[in-house]
PDB file of N, CA and C in Angstrom:
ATOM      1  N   UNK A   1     -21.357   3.021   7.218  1.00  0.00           N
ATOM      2  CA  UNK A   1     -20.363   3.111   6.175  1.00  0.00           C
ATOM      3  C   UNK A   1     -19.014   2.693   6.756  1.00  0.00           C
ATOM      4  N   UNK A   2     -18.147   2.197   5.699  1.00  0.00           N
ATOM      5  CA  UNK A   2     -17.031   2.097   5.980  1.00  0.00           C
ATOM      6  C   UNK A   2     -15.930   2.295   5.254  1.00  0.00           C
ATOM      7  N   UNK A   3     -14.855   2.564   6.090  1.00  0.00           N
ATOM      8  CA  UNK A   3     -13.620   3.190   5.273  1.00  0.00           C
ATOM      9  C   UNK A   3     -12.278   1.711   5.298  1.00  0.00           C
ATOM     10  N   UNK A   4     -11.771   1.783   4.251  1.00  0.00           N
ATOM     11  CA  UNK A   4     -10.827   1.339   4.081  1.00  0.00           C
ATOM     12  C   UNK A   4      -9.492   1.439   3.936  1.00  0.00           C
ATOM     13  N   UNK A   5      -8.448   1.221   4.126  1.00  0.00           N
ATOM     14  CA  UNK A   5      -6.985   1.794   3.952  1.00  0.00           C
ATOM     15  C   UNK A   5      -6.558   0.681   3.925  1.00  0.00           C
ATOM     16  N   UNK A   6      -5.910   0.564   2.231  1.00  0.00           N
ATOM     17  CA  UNK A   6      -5.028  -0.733   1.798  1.00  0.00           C
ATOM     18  C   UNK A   6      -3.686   0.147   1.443  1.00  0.00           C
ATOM     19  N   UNK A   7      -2.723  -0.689   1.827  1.00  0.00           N
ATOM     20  CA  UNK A   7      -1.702  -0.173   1.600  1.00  0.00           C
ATOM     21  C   UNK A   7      -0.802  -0.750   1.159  1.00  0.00           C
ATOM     22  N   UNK A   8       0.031  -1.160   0.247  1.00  0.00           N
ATOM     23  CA  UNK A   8       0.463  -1.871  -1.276  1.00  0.00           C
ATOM     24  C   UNK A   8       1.952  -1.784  -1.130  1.00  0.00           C
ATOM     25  N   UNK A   9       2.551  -2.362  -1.058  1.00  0.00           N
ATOM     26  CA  UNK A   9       3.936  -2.514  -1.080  1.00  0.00           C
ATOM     27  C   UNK A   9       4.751  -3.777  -1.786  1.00  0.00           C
ATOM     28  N   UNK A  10       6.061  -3.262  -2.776  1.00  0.00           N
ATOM     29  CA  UNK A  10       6.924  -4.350  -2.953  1.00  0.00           C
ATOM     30  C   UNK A  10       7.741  -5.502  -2.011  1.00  0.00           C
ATOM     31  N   UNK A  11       7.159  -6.513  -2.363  1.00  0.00           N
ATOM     32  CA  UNK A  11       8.020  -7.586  -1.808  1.00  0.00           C
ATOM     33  C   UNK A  11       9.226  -7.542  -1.822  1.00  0.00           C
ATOM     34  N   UNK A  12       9.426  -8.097  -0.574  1.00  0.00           N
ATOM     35  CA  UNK A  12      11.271  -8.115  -0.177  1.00  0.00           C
ATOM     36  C   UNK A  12      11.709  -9.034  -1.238  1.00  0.00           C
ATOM     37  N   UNK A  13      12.878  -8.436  -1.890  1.00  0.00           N
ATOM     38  CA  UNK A  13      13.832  -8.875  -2.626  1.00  0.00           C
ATOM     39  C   UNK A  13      13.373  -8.611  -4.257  1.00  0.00           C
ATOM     40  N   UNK A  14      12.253  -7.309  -4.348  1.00  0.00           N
ATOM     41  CA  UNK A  14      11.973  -6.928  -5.750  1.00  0.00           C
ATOM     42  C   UNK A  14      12.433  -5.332  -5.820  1.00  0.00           C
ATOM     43  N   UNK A  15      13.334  -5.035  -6.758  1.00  0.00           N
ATOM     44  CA  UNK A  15      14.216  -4.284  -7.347  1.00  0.00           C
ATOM     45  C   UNK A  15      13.034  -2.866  -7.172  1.00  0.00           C
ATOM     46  N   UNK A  16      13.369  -2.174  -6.378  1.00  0.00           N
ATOM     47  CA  UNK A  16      12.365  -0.656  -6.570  1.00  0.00           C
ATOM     48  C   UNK A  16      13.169   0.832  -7.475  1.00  0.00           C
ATOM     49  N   UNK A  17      13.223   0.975  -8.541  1.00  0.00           N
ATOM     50  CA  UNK A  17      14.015   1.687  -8.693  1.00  0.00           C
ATOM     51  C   UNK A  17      13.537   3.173  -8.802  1.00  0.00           C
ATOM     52  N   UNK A  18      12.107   3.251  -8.722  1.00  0.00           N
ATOM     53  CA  UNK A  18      11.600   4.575  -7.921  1.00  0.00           C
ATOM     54  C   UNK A  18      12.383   5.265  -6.938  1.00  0.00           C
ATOM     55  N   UNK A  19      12.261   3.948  -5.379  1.00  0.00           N
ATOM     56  CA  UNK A  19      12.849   4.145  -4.498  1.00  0.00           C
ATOM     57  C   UNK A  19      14.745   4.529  -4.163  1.00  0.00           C
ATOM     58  N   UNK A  20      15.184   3.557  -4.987  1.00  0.00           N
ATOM     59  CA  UNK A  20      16.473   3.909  -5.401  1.00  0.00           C
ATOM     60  C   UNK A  20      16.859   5.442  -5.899  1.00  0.00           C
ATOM     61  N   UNK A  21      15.982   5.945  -6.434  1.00  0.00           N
ATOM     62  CA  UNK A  21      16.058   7.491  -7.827  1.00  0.00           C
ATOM     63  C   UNK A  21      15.830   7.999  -6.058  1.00  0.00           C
ATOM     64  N   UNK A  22      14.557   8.192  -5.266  1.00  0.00           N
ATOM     65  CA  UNK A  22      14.384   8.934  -4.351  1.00  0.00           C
ATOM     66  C   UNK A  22      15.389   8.775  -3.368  1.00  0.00           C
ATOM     67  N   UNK A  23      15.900   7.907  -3.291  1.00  0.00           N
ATOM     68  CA  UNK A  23      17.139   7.842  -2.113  1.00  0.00           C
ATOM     69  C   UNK A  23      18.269   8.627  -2.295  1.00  0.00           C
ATOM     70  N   UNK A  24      18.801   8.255  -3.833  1.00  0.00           N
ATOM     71  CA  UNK A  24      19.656   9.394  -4.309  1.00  0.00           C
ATOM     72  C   UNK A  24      19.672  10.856  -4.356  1.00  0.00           C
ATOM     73  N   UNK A  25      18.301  11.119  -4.480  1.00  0.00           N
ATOM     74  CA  UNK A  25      18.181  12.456  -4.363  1.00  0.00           C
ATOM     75  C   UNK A  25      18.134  13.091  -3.016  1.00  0.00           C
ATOM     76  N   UNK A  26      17.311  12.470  -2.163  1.00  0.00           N
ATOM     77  CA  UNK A  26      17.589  12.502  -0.979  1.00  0.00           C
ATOM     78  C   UNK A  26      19.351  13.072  -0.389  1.00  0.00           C
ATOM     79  N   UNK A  27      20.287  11.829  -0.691  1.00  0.00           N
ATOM     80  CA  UNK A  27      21.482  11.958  -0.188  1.00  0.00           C
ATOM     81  C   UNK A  27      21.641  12.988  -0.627  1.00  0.00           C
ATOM     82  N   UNK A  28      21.520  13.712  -2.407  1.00  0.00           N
ATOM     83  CA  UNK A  28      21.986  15.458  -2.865  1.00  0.00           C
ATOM     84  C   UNK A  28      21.985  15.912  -2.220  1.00  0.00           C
ATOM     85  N   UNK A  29      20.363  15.900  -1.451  1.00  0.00           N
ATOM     86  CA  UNK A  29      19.530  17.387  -0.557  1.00  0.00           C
ATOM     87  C   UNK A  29      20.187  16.852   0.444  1.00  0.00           C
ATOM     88  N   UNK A  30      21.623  16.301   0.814  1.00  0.00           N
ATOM     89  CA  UNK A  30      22.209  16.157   2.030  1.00  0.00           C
ATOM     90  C   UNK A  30      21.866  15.587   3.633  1.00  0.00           C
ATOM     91  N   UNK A  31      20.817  14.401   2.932  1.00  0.00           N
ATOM     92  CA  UNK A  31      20.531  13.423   3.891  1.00  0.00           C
ATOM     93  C   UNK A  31      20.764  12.481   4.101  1.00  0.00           C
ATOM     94  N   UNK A  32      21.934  12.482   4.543  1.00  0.00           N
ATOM     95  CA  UNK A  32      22.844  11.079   4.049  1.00  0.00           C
ATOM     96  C   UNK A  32      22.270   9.952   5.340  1.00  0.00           C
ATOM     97  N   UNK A  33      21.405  10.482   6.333  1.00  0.00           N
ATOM     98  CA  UNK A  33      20.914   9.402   6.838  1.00  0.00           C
ATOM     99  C   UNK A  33      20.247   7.892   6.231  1.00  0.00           C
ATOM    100  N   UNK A  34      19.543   8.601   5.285  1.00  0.00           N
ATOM    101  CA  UNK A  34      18.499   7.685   4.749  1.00  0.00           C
ATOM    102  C   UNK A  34      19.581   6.652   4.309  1.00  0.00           C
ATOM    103  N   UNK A  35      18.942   4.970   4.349  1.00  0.00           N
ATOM    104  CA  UNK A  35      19.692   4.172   4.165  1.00  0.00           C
ATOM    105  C   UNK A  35      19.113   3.297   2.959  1.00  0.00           C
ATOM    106  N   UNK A  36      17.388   3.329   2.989  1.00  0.00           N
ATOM    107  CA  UNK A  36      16.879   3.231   2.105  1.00  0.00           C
ATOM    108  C   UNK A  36      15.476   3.652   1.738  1.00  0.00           C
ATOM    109  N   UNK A  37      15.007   3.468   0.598  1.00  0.00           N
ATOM    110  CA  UNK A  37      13.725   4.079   0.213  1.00  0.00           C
ATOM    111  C   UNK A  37      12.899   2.996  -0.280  1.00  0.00           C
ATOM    112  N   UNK A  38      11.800   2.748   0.068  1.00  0.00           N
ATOM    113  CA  UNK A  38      10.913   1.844  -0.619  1.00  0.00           C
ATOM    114  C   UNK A  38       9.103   2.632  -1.035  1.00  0.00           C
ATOM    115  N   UNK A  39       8.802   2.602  -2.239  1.00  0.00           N
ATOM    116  CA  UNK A  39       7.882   3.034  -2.837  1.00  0.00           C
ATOM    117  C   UNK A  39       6.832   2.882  -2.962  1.00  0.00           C
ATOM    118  N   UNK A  40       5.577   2.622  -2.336  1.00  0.00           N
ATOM    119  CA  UNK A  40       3.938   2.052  -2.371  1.00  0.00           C
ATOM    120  C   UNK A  40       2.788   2.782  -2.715  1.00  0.00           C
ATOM    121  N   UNK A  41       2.024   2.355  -2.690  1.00  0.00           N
ATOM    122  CA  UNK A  41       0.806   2.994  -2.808  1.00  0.00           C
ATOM    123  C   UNK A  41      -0.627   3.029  -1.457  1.00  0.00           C
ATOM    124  N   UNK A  42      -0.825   3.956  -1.103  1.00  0.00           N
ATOM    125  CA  UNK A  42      -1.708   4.291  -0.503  1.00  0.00           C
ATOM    126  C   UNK A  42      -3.023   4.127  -0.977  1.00  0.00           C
ATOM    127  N   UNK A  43      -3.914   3.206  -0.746  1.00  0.00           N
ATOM    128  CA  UNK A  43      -5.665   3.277  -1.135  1.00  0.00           C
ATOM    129  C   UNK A  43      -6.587   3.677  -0.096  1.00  0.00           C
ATOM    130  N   UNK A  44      -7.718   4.126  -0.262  1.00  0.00           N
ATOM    131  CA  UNK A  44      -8.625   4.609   0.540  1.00  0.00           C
ATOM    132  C   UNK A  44      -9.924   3.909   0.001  1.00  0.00           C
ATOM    133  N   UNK A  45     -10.721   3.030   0.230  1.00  0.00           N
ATOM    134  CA  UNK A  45     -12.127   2.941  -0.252  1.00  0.00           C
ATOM    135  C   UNK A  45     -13.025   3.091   0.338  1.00  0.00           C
ATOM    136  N   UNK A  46     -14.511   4.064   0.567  1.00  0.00           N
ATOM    137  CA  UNK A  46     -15.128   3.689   1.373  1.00  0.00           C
ATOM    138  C   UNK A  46     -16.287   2.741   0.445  1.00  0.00           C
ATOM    139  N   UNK A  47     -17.098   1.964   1.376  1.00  0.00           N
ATOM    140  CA  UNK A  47     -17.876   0.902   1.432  1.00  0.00           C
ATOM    141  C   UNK A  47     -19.466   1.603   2.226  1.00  0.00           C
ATOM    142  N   UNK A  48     -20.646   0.816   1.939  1.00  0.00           N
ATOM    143  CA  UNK A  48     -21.277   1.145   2.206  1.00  0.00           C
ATOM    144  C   UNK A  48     -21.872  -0.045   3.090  1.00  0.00           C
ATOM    145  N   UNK A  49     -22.498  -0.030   4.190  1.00  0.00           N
ATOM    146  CA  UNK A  49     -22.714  -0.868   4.625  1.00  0.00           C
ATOM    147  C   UNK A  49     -21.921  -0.974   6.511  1.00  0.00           C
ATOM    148  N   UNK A  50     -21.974  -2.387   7.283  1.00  0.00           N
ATOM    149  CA  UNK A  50     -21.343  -2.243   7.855  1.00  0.00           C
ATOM    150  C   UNK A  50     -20.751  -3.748   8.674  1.00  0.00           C
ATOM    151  N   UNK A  51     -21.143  -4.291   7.589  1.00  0.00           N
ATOM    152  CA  UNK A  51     -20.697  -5.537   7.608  1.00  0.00           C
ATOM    153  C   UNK A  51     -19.023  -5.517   7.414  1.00  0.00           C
ATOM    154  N   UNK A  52     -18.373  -5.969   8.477  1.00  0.00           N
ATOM    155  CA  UNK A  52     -17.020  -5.948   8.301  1.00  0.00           C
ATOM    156  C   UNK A  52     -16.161  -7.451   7.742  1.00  0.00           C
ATOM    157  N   UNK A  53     -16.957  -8.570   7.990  1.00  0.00           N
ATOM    158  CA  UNK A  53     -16.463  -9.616   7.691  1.00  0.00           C
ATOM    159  C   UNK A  53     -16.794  -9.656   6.188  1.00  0.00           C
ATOM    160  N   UNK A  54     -17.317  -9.225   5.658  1.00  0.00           N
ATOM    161  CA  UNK A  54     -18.307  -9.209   4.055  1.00  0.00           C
ATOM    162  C   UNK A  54     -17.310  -8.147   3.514  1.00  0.00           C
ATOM    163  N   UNK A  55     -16.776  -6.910   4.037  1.00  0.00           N
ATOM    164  CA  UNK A  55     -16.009  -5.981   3.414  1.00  0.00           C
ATOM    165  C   UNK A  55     -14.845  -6.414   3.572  1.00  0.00           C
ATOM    166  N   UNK A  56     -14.336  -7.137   4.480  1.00  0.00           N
ATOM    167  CA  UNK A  56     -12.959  -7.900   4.475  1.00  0.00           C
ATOM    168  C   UNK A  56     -12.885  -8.312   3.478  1.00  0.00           C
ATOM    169  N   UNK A  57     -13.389  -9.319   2.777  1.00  0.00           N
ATOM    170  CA  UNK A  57     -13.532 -10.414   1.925  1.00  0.00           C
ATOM    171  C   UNK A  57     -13.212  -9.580   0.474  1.00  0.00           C
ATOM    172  N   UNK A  58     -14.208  -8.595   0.444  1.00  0.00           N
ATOM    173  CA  UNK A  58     -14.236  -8.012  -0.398  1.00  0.00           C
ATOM    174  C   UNK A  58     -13.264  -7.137  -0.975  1.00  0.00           C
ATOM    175  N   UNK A  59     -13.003  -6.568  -0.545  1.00  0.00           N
ATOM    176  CA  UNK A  59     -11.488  -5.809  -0.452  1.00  0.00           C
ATOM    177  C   UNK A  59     -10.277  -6.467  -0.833  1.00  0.00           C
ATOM    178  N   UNK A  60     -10.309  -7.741   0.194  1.00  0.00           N
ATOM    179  CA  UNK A  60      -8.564  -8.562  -0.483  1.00  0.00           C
ATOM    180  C   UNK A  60      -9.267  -8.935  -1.192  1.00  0.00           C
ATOM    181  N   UNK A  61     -10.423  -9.467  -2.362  1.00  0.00           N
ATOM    182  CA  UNK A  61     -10.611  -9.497  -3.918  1.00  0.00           C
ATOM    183  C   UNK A  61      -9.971  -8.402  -4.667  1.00  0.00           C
ATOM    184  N   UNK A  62     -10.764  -6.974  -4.273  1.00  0.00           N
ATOM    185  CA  UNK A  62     -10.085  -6.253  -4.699  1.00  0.00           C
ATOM    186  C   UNK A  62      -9.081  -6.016  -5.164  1.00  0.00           C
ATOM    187  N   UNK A  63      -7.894  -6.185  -4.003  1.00  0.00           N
ATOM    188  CA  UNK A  63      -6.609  -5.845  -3.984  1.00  0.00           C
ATOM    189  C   UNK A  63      -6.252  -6.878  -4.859  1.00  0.00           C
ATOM    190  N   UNK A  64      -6.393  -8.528  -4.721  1.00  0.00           N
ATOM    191  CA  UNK A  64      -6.289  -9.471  -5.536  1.00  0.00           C
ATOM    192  C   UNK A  64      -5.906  -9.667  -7.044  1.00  0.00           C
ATOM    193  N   UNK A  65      -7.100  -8.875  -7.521  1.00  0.00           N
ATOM    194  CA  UNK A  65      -7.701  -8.564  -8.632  1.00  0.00           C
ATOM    195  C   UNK A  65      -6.842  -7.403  -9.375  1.00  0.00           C
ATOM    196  N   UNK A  66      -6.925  -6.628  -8.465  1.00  0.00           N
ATOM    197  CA  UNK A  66      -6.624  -4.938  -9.428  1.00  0.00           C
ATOM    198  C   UNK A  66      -6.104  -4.159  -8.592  1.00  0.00           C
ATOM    199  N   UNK A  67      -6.064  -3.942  -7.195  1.00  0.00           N
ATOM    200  CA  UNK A  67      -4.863  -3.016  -6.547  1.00  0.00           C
ATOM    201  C   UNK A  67      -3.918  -3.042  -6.278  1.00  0.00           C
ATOM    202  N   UNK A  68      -3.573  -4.517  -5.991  1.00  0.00           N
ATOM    203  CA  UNK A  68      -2.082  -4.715  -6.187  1.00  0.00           C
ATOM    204  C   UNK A  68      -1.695  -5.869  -7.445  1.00  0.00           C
ATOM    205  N   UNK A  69      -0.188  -6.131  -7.505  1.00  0.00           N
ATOM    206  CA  UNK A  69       0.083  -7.072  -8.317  1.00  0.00           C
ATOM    207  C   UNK A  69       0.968  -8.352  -7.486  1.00  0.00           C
ATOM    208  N   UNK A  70      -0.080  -9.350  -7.102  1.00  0.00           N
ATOM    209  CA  UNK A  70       0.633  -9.791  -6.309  1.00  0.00           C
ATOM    210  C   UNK A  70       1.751 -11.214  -6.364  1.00  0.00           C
ATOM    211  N   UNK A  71       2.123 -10.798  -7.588  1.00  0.00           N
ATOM    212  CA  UNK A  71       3.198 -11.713  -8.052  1.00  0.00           C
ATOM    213  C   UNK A  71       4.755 -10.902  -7.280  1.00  0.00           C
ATOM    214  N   UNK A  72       4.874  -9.210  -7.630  1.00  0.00           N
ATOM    215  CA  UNK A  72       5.390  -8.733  -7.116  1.00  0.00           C
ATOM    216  C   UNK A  72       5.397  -7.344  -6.060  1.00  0.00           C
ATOM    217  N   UNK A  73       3.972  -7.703  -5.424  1.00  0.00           N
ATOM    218  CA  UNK A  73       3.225  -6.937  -4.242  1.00  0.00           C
ATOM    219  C   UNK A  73       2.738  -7.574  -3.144  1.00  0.00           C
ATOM    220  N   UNK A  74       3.244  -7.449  -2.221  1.00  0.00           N
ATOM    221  CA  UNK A  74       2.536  -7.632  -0.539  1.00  0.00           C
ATOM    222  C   UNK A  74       1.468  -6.332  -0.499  1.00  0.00           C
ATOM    223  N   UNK A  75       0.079  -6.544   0.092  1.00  0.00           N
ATOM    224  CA  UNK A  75      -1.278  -5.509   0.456  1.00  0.00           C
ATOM    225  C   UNK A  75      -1.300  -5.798   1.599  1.00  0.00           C
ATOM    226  N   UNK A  76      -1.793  -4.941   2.817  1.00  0.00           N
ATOM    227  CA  UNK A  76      -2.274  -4.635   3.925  1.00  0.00           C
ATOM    228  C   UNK A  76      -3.224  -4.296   3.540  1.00  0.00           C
ATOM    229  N   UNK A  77      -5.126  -4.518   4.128  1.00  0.00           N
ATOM    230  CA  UNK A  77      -6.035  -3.933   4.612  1.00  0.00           C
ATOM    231  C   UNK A  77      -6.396  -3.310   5.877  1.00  0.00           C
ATOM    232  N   UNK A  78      -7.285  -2.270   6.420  1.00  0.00           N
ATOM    233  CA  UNK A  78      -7.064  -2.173   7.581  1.00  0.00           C
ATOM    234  C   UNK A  78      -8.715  -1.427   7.342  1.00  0.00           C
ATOM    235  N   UNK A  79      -9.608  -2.043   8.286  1.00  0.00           N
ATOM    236  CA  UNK A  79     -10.853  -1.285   7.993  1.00  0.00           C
ATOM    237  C   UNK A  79     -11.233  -0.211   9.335  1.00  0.00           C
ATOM    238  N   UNK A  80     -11.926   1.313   8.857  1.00  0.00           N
ATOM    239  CA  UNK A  80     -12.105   2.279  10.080  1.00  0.00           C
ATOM    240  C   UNK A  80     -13.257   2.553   9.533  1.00  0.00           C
ATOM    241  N   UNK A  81     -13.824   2.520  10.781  1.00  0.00           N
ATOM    242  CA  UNK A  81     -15.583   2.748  10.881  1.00  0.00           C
ATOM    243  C   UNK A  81     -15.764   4.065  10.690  1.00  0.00           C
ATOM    244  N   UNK A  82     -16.681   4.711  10.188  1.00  0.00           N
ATOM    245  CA  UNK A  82     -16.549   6.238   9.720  1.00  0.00           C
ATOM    246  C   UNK A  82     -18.455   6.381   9.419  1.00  0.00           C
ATOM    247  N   UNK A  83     -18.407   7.594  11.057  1.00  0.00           N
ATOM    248  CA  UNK A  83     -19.937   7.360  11.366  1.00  0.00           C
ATOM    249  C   UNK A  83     -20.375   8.460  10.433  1.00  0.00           C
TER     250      UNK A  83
END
């Protein structure tokens, strides 16, 4: 079996205003360190099998397709073997 961890993020130079709302609040709760906030999504899939070049493939379809939007999303995959 195998595990997956895609991890989904806005492209540089697309407006996050999630991240913006959390930064602000941030500074309230008096963390004026933070300089900025950017907002993603975390995926987990496991796969069955253990073909890794075949689950590669498969996965950035995935993400392609339906986990991210990649007009205005950059995806990372990252595959962990999980005995």
């Amino acid at each position: 079996m195998l595990k997956a961890n895609i991890y989904v993020t806005l492209k540089n130079g697309v407006l996050d205003p999630q991240g913006e709302a959390v930064k602000k609040s941030l500074k309230v709760l008096d963390y004026g360190q933070v300089e900025e906030v950017r907002i993603g999504k975390f995926i987990e899939v496991w796969l069955e099998g253990d073909d890794r070049e075949s689950a590669l493939k498969e996965l950035e379809e995935m993400s392609d397709k339906l986990l991210a939007n990649p007009v205005i999303e950059d995806y990372r995959v990252e595959i962990v073997e999980v005995n």
